[in-house]
N, C-alpha and C. Protein backbone atom coordinates (compact mmCIF):
# COMPACT_ATOMS: atom_id res chain seq x y z
N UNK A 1 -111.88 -51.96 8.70
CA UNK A 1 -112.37 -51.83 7.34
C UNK A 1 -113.51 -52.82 7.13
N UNK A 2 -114.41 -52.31 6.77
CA UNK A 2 -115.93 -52.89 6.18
C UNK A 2 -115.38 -54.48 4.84
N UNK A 3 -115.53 -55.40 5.18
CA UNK A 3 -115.34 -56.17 4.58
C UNK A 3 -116.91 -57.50 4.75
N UNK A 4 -117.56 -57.53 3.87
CA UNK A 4 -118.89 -58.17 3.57
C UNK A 4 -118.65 -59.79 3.38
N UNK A 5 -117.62 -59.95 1.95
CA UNK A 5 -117.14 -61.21 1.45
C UNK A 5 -117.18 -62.21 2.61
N UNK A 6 -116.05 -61.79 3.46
CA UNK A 6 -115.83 -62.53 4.70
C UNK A 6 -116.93 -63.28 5.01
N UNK A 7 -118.13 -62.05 5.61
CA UNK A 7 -118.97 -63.06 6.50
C UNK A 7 -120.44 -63.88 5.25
N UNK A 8 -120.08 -63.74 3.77
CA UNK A 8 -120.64 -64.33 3.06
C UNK A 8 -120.24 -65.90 2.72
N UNK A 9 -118.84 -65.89 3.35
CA UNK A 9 -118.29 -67.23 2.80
C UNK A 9 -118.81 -68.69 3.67
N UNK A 10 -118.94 -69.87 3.02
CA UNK A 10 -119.85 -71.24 3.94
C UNK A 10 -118.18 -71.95 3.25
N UNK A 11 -117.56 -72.06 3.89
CA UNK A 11 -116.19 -73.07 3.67
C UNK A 11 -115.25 -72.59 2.39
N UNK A 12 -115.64 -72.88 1.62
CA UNK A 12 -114.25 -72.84 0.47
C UNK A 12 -115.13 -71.57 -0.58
N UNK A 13 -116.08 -71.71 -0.47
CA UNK A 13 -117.09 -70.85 -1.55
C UNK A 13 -117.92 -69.75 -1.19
N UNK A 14 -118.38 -68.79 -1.86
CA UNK A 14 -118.60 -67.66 -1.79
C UNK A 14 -120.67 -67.70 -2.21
N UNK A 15 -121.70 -67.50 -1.37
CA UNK A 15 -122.84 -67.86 -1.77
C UNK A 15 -123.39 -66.33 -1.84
N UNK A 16 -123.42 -66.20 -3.30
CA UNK A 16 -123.92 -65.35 -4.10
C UNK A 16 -125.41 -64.64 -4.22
N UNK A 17 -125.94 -65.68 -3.71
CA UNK A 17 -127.46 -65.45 -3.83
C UNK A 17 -128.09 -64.63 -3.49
N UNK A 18 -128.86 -63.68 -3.66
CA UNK A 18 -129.85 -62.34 -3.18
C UNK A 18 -128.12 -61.43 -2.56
N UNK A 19 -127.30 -61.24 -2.96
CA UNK A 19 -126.27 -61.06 -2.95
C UNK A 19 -126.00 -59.53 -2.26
N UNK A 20 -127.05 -58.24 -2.94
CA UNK A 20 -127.36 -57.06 -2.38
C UNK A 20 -127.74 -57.36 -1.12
N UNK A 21 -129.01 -57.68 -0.55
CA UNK A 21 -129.63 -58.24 0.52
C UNK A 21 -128.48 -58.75 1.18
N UNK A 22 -127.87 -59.53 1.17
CA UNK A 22 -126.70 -60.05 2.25
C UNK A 22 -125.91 -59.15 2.61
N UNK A 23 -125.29 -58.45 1.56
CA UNK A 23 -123.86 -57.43 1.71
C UNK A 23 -124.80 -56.11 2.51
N UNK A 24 -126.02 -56.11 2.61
CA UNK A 24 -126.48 -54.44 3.25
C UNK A 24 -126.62 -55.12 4.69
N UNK A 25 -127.51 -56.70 4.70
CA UNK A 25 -127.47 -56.61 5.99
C UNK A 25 -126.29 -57.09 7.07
N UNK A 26 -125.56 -57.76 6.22
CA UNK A 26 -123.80 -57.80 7.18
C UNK A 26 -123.50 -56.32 7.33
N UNK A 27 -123.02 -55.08 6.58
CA UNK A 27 -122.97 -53.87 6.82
C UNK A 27 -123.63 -53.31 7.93
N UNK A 28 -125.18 -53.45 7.87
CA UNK A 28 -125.94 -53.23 8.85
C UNK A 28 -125.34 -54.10 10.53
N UNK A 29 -125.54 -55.16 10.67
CA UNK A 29 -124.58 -55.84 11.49
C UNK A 29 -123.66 -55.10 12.07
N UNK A 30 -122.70 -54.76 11.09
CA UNK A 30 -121.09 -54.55 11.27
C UNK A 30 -121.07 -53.33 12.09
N UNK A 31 -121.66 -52.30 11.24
CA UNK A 31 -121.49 -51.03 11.46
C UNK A 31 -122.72 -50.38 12.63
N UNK A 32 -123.67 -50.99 12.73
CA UNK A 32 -124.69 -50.66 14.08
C UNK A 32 -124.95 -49.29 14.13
N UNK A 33 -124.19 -48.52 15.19
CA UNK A 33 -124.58 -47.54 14.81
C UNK A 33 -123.37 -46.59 14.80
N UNK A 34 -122.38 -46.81 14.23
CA UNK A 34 -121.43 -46.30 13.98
C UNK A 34 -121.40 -45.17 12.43
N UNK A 35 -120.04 -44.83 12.24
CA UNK A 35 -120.19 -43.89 10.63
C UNK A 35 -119.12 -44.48 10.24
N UNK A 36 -119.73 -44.40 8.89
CA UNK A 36 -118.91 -45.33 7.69
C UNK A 36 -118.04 -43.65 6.78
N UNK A 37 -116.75 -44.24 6.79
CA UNK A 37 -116.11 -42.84 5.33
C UNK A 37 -115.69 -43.74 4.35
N UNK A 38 -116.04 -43.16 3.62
CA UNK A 38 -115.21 -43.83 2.15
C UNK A 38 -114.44 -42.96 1.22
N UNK A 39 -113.82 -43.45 0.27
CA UNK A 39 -113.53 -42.31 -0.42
C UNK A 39 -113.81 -43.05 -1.79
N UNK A 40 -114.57 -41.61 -2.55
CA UNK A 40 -115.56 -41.83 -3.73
C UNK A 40 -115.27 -40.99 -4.98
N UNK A 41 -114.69 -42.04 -5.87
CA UNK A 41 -114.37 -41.79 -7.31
C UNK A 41 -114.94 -41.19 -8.16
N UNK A 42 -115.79 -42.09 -8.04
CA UNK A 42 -117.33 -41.90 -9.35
C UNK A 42 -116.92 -42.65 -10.07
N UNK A 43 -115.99 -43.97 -10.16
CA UNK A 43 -115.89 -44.83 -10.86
C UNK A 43 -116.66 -46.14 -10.32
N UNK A 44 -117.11 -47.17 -11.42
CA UNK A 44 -117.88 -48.15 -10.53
C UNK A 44 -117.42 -48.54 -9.23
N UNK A 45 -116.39 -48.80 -9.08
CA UNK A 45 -115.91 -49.84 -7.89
C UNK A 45 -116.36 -48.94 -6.58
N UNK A 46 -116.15 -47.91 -6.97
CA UNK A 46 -116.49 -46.97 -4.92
C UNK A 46 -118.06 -46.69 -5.22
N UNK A 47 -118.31 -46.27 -6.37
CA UNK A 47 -120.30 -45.83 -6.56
C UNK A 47 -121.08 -47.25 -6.10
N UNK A 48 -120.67 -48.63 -6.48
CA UNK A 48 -121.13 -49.75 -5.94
C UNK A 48 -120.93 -50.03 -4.39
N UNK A 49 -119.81 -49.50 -4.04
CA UNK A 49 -119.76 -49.41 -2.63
C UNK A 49 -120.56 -48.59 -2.12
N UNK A 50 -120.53 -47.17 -2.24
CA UNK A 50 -121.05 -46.11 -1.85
C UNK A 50 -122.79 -46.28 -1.68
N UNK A 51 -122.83 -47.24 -3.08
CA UNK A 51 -124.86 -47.22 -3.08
C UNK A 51 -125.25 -48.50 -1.87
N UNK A 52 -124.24 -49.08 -1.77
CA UNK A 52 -124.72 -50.36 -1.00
C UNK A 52 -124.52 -49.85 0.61
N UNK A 53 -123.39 -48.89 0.45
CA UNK A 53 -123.13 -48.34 1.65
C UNK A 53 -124.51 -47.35 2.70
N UNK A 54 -125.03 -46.73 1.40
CA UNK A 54 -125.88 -46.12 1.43
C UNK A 54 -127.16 -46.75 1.94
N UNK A 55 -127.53 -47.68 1.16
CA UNK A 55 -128.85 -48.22 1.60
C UNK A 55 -128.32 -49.29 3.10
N UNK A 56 -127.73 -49.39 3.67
CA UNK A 56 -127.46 -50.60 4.57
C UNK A 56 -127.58 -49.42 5.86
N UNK A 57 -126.43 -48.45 5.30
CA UNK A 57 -126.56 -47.03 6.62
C UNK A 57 -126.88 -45.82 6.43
N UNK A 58 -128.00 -45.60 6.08
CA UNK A 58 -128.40 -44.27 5.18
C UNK A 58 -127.63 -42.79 6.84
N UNK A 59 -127.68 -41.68 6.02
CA UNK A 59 -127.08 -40.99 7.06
C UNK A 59 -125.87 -41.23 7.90
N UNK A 60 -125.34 -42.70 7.62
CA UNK A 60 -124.06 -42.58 8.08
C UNK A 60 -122.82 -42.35 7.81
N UNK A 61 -122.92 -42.56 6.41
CA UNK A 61 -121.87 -42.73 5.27
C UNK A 61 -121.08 -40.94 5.19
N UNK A 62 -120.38 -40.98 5.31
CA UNK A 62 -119.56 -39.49 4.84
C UNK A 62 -118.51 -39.92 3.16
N UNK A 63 -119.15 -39.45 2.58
CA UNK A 63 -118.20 -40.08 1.38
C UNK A 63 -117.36 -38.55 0.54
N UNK A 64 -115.95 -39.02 0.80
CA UNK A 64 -115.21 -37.91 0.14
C UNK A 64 -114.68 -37.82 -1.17
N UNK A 65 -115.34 -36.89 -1.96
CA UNK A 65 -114.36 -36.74 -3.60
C UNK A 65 -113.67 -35.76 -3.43
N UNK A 66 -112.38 -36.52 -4.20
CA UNK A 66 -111.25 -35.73 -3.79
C UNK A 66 -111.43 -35.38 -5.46
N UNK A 67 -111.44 -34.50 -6.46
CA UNK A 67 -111.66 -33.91 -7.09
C UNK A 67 -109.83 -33.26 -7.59
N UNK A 68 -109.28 -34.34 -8.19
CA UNK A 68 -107.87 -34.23 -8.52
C UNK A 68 -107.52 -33.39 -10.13
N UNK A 69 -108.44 -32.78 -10.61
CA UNK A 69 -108.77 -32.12 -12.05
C UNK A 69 -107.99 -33.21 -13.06
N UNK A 70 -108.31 -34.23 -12.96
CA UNK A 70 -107.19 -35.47 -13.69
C UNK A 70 -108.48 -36.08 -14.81
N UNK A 71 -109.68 -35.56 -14.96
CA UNK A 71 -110.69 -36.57 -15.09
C UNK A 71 -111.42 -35.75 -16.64
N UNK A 72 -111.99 -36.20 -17.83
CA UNK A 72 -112.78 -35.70 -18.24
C UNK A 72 -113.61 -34.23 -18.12
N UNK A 73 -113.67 -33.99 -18.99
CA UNK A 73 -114.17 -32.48 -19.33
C UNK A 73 -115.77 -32.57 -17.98
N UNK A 74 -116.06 -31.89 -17.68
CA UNK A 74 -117.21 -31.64 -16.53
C UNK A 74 -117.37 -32.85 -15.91
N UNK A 75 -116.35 -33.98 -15.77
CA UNK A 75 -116.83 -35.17 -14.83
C UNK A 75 -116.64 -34.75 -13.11
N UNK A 76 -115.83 -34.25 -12.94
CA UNK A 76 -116.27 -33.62 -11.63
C UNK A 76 -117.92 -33.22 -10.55
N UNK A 77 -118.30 -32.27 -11.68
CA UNK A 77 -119.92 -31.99 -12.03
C UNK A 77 -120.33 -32.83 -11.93
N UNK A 78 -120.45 -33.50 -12.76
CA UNK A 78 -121.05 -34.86 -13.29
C UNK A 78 -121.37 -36.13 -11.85
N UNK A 79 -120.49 -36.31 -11.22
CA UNK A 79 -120.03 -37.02 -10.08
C UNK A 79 -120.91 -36.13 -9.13
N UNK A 80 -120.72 -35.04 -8.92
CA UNK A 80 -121.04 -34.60 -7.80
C UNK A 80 -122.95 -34.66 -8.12
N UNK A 81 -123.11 -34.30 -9.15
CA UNK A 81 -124.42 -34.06 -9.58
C UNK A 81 -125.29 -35.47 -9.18
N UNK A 82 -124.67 -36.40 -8.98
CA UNK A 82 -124.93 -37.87 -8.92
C UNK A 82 -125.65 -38.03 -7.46
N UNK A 83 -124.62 -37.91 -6.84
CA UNK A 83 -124.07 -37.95 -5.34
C UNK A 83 -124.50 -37.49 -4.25
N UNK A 84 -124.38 -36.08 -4.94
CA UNK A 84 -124.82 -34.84 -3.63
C UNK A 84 -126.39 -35.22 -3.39
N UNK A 85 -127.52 -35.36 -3.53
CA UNK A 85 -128.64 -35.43 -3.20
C UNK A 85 -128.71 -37.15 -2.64
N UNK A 86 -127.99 -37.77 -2.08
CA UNK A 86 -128.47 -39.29 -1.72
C UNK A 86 -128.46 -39.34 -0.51
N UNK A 87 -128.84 -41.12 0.29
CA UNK A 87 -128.39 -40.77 1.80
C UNK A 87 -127.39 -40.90 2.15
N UNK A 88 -126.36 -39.48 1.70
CA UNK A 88 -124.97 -39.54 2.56
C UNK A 88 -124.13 -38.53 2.32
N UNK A 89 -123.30 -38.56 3.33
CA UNK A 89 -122.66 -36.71 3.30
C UNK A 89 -121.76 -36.82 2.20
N UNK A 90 -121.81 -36.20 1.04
CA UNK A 90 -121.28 -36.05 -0.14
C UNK A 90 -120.67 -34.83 -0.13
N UNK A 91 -119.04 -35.35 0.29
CA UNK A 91 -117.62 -33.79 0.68
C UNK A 91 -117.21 -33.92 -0.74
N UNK A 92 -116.89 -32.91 -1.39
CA UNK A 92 -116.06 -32.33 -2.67
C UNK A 92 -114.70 -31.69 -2.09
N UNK A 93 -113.81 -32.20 -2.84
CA UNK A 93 -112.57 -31.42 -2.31
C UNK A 93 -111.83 -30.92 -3.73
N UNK A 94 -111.53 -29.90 -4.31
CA UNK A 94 -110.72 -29.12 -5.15
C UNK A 94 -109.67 -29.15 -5.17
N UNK A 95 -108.97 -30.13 -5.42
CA UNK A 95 -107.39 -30.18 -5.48
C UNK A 95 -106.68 -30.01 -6.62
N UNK A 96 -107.38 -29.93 -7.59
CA UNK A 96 -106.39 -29.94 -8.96
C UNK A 96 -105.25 -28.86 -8.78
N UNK A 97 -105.11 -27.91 -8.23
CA UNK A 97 -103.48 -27.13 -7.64
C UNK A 97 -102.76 -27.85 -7.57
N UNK A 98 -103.32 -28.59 -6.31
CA UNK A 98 -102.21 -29.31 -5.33
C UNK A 98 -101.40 -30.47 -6.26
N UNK A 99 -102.53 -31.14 -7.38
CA UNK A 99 -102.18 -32.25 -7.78
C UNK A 99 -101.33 -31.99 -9.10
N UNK A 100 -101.77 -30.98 -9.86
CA UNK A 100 -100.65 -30.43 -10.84
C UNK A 100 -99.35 -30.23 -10.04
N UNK A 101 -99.06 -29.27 -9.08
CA UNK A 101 -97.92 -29.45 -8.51
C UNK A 101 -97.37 -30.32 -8.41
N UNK A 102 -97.65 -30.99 -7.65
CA UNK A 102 -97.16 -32.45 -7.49
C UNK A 102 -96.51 -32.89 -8.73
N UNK A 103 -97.09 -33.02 -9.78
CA UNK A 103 -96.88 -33.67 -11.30
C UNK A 103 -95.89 -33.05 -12.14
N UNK A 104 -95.74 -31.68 -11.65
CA UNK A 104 -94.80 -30.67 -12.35
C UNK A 104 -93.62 -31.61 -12.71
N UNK A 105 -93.29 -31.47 -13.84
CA UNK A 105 -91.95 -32.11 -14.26
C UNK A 105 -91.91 -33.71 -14.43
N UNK A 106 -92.77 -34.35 -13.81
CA UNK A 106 -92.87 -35.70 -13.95
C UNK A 106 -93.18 -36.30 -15.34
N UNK A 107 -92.72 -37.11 -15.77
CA UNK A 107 -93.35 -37.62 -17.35
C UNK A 107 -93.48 -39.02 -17.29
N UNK A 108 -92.63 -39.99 -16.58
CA UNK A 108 -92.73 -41.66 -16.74
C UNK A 108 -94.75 -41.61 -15.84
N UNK A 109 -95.22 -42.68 -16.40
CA UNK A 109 -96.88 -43.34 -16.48
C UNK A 109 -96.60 -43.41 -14.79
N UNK A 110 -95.84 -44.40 -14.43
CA UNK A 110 -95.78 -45.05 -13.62
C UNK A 110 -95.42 -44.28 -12.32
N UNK A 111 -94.70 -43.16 -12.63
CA UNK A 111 -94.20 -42.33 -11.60
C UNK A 111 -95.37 -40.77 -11.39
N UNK A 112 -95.98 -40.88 -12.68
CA UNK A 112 -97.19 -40.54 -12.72
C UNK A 112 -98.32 -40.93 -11.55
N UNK A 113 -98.33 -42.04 -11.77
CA UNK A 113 -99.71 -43.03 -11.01
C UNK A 113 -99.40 -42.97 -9.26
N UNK A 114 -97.70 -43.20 -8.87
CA UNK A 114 -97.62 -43.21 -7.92
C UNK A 114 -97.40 -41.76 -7.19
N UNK A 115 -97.51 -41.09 -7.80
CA UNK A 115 -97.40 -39.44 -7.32
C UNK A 115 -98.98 -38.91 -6.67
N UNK A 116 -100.01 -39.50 -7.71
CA UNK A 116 -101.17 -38.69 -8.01
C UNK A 116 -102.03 -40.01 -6.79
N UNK A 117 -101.40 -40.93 -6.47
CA UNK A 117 -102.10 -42.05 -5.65
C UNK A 117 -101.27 -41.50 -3.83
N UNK A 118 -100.63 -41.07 -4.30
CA UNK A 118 -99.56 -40.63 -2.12
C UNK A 118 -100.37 -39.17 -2.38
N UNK A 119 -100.69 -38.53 -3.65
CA UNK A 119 -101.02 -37.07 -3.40
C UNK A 119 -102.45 -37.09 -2.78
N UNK A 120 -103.15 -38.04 -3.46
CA UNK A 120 -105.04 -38.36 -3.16
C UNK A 120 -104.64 -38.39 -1.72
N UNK A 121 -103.90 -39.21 -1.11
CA UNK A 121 -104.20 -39.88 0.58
C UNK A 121 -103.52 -38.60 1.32
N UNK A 122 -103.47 -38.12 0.72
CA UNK A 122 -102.90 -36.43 1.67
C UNK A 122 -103.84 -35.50 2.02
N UNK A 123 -104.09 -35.66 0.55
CA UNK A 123 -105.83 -34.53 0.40
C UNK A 123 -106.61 -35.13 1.38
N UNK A 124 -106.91 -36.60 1.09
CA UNK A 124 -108.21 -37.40 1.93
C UNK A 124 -108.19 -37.52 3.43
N UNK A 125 -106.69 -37.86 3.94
CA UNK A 125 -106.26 -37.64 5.52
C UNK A 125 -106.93 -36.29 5.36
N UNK A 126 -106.68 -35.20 5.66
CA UNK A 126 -106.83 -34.00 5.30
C UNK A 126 -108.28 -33.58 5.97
N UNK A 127 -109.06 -34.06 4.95
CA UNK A 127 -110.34 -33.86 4.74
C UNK A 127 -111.12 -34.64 5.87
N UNK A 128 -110.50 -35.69 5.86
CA UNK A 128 -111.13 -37.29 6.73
C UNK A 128 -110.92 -36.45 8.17
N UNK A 129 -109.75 -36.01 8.61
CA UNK A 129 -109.48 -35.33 9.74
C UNK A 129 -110.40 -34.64 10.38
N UNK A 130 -111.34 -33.39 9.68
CA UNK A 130 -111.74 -32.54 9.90
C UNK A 130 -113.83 -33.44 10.38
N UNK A 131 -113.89 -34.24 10.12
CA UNK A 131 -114.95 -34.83 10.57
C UNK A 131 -115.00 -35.83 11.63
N UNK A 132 -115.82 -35.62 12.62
CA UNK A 132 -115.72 -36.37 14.08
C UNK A 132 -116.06 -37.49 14.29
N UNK A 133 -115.91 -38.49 14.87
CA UNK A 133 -116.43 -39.38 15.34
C UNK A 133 -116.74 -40.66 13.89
N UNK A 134 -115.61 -41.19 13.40
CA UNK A 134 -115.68 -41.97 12.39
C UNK A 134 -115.02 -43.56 12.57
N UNK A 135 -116.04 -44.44 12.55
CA UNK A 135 -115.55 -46.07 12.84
C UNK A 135 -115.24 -46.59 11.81
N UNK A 136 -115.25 -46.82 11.06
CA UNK A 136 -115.05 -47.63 9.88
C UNK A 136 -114.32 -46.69 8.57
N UNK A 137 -113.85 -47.60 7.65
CA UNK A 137 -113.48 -47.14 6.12
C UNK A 137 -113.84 -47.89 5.54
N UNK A 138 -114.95 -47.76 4.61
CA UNK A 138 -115.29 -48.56 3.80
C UNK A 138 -113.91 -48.24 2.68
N UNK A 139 -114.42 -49.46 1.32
CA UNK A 139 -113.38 -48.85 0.05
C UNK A 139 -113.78 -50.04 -0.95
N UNK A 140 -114.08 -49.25 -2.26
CA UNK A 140 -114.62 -50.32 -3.11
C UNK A 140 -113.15 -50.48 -3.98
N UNK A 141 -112.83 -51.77 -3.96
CA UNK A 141 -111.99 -52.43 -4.44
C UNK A 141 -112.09 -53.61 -5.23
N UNK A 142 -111.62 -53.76 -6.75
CA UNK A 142 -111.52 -55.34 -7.11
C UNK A 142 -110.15 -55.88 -7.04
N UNK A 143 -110.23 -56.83 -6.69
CA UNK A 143 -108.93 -57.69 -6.61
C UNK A 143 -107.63 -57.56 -7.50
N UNK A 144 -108.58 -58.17 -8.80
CA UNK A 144 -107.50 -57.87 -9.50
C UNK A 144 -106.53 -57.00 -9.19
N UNK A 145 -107.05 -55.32 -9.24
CA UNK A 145 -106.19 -54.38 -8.64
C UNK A 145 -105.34 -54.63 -7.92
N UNK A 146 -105.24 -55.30 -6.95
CA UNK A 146 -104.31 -55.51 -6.12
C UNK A 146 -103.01 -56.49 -6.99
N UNK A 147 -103.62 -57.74 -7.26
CA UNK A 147 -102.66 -58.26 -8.30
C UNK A 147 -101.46 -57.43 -9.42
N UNK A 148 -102.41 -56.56 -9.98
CA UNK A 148 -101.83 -56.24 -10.91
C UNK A 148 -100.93 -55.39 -10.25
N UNK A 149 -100.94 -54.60 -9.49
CA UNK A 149 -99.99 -53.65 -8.81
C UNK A 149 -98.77 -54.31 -8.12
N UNK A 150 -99.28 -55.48 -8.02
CA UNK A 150 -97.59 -56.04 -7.40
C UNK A 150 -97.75 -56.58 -6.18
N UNK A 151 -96.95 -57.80 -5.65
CA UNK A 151 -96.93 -58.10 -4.35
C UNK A 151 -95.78 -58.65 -4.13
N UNK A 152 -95.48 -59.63 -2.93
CA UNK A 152 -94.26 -59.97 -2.63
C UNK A 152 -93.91 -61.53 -3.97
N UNK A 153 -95.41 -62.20 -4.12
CA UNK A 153 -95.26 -62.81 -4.95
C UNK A 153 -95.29 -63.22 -6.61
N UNK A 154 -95.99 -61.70 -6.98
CA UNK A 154 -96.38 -61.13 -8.35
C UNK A 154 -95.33 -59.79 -8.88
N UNK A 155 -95.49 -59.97 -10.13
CA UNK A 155 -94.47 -58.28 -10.43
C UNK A 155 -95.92 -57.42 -10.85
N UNK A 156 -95.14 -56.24 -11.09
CA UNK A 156 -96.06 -54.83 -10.89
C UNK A 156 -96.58 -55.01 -12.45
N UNK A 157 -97.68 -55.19 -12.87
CA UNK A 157 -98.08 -54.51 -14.24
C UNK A 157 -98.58 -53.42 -14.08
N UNK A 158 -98.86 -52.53 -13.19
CA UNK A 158 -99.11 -51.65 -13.31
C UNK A 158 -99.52 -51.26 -12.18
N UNK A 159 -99.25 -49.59 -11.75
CA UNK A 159 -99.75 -49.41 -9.98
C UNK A 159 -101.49 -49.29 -10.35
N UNK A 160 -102.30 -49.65 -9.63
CA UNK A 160 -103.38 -49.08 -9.84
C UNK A 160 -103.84 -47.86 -8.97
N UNK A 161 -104.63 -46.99 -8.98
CA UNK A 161 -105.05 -46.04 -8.07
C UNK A 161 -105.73 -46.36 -6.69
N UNK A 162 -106.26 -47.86 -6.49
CA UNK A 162 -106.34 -47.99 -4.96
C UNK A 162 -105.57 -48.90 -4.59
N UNK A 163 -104.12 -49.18 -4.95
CA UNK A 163 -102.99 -49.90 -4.19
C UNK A 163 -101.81 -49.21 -4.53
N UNK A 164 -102.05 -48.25 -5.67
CA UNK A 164 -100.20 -47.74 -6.34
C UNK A 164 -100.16 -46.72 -5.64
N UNK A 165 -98.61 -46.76 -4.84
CA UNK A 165 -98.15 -44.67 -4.61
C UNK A 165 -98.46 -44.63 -3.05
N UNK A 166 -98.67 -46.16 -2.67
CA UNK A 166 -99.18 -45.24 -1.02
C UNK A 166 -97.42 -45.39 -0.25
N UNK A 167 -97.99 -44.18 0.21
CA UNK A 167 -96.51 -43.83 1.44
C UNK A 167 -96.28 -44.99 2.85
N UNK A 168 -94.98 -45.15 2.87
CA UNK A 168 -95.03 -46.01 3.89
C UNK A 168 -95.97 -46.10 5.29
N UNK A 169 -96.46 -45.18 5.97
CA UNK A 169 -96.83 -44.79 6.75
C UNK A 169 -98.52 -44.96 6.63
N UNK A 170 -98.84 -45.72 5.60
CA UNK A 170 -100.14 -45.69 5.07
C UNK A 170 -100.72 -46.98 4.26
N UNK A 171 -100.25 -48.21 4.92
CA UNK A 171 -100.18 -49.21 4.35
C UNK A 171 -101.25 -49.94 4.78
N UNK A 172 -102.01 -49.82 5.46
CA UNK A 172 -103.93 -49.90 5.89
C UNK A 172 -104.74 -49.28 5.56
N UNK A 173 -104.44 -47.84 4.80
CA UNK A 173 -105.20 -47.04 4.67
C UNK A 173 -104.63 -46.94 2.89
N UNK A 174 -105.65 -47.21 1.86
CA UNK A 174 -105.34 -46.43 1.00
C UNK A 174 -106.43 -45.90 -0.11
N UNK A 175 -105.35 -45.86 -0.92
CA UNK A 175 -106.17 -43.98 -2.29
C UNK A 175 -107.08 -44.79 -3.00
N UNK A 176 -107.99 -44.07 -3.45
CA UNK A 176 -108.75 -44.50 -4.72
C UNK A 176 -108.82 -44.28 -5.61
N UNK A 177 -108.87 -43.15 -5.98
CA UNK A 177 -109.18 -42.49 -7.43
C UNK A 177 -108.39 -42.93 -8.43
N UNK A 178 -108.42 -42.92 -9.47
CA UNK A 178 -107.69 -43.27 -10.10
C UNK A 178 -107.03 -42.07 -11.09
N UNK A 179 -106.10 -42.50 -11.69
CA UNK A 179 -104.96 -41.66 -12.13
C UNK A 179 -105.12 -40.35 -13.23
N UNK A 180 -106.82 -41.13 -14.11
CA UNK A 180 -107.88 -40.47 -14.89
C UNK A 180 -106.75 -39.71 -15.89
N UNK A 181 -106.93 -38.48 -16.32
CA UNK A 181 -106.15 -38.28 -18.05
C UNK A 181 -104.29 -38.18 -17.41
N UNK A 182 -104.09 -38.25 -16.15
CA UNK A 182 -102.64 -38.10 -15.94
C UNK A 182 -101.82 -38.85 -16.43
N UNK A 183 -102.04 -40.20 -16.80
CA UNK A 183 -101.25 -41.23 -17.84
C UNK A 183 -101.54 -40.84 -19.42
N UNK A 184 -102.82 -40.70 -19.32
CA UNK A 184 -103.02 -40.35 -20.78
C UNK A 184 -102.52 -39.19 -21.61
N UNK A 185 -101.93 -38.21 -20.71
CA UNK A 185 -101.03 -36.94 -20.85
C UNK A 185 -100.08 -37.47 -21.35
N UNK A 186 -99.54 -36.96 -22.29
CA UNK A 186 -98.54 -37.49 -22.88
C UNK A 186 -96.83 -36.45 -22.25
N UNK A 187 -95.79 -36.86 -22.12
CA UNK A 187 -94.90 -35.84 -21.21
C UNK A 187 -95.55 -35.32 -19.89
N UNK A 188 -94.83 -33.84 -19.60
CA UNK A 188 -95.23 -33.51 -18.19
C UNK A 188 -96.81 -32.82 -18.98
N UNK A 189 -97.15 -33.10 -17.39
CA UNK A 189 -98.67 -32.78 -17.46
C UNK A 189 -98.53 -31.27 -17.24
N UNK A 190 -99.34 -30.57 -17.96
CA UNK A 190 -99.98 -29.28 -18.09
C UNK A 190 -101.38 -29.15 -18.08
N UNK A 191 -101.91 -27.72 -17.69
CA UNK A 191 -103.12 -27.59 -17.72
C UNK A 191 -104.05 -27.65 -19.27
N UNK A 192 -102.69 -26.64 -20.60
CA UNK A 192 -103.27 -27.23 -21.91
C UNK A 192 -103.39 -28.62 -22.45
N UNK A 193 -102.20 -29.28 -21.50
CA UNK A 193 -102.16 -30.51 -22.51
C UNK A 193 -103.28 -31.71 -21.69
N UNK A 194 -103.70 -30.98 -20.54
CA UNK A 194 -104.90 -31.87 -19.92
C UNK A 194 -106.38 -31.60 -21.13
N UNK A 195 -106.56 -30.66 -21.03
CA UNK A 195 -107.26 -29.86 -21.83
C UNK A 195 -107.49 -30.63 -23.23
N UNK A 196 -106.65 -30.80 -23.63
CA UNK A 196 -106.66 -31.26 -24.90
C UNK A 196 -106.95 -32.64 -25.36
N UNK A 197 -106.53 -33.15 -24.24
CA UNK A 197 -107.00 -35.00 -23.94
C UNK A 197 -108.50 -35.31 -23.28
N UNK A 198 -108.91 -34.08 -22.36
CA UNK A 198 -110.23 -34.37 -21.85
C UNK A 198 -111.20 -33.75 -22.76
């Protein structure tokens, strides 16, 4: 996994400075001539990855939206409309089936978040599979996230969508997207009552 921070750090502190410029050319470094996948939200944290990803390895980047119908009225569109023309293979994947299923009957937030976060890394294995020759995973992540979701030494405030719901078998690899109107659904999720919130 593409990690920049690392080789930015001089002892205890983190040197910030021309900060883009550093993080493209460690990437550059890292990745040589390898291909970078990510998987891409359209929320800041992966689009900041994705653009930095972009300019450091133009043409290498394969970036997958997993397209979970969980999100705002035409944000799908919207995302893709962004995306699709940059330097990098911009995959759309259509899952809102798969991911309503999944949700059928479910109503607790939390059992929500972790359903729709093991369902993303199914779709994305999936997808990730079907393309050859891939070295790296990038993944735009903030910390916090991780905190807040829980660890051996913190309690859970909440799963987030790139640490909540991953399956045992998947504990290096995880989801991004986030959970988008599926918490905000109030009871089990339906296609009207998505509708009505987005």
């Amino acid at each position: 996994m593409i990690n920049p921070y690392e080789a930015l750090r001089t002892g205890d502190d983190l040197d910030i400075g021309d900060y883009e410029s550093q993080v493209i050319k460690v990437i550059k470094d890292q990745v040589g001539a390898g291909q970078v996948l990510l998987a891409l939200s359209g929320g800041v944290d992966s689009s900041v990855c994705a653009a930095l990803l972009a300019k450091a390895v133009p043409g290498k980047l394969h970036c997958i939206f997993v397209d979970h119908g969980l999100m705002r009225l035409d944000e799908g569109d919207e995302v893709e409309t962004v995306f699709k023309d940059r330097e990098l293979n911009f995959i759309r994947v259509n899952a809102e089936d798969r991911f309503l299923a999944r949700l059928a009957g479910v109503t607790d937030p939390e059992a929500k978040r972790k359903a729709i976060g093991e369902e993303f890394i199914r779709v994305f294995e999936e997808e990730a599979g079907k393309l050859q020759s891939v070295d790296y995973l990038g993944q735009g992540t903030i910390y916090p996230d991780v905190l807040e979701s829980g660890s051996v030494d913190s309690a859970t405030i909440k799963s987030h969508h790139n640490v909540g719901g991953l399956p045992d078998d998947m504990v290096y690899r995880q989801p991004f997207p986030g959970p988008g109107l599926g918490v905000r659904c109030l009871g089990a999720i339906t296609p009207e009552r998505l509708e009505a919130v987005s």
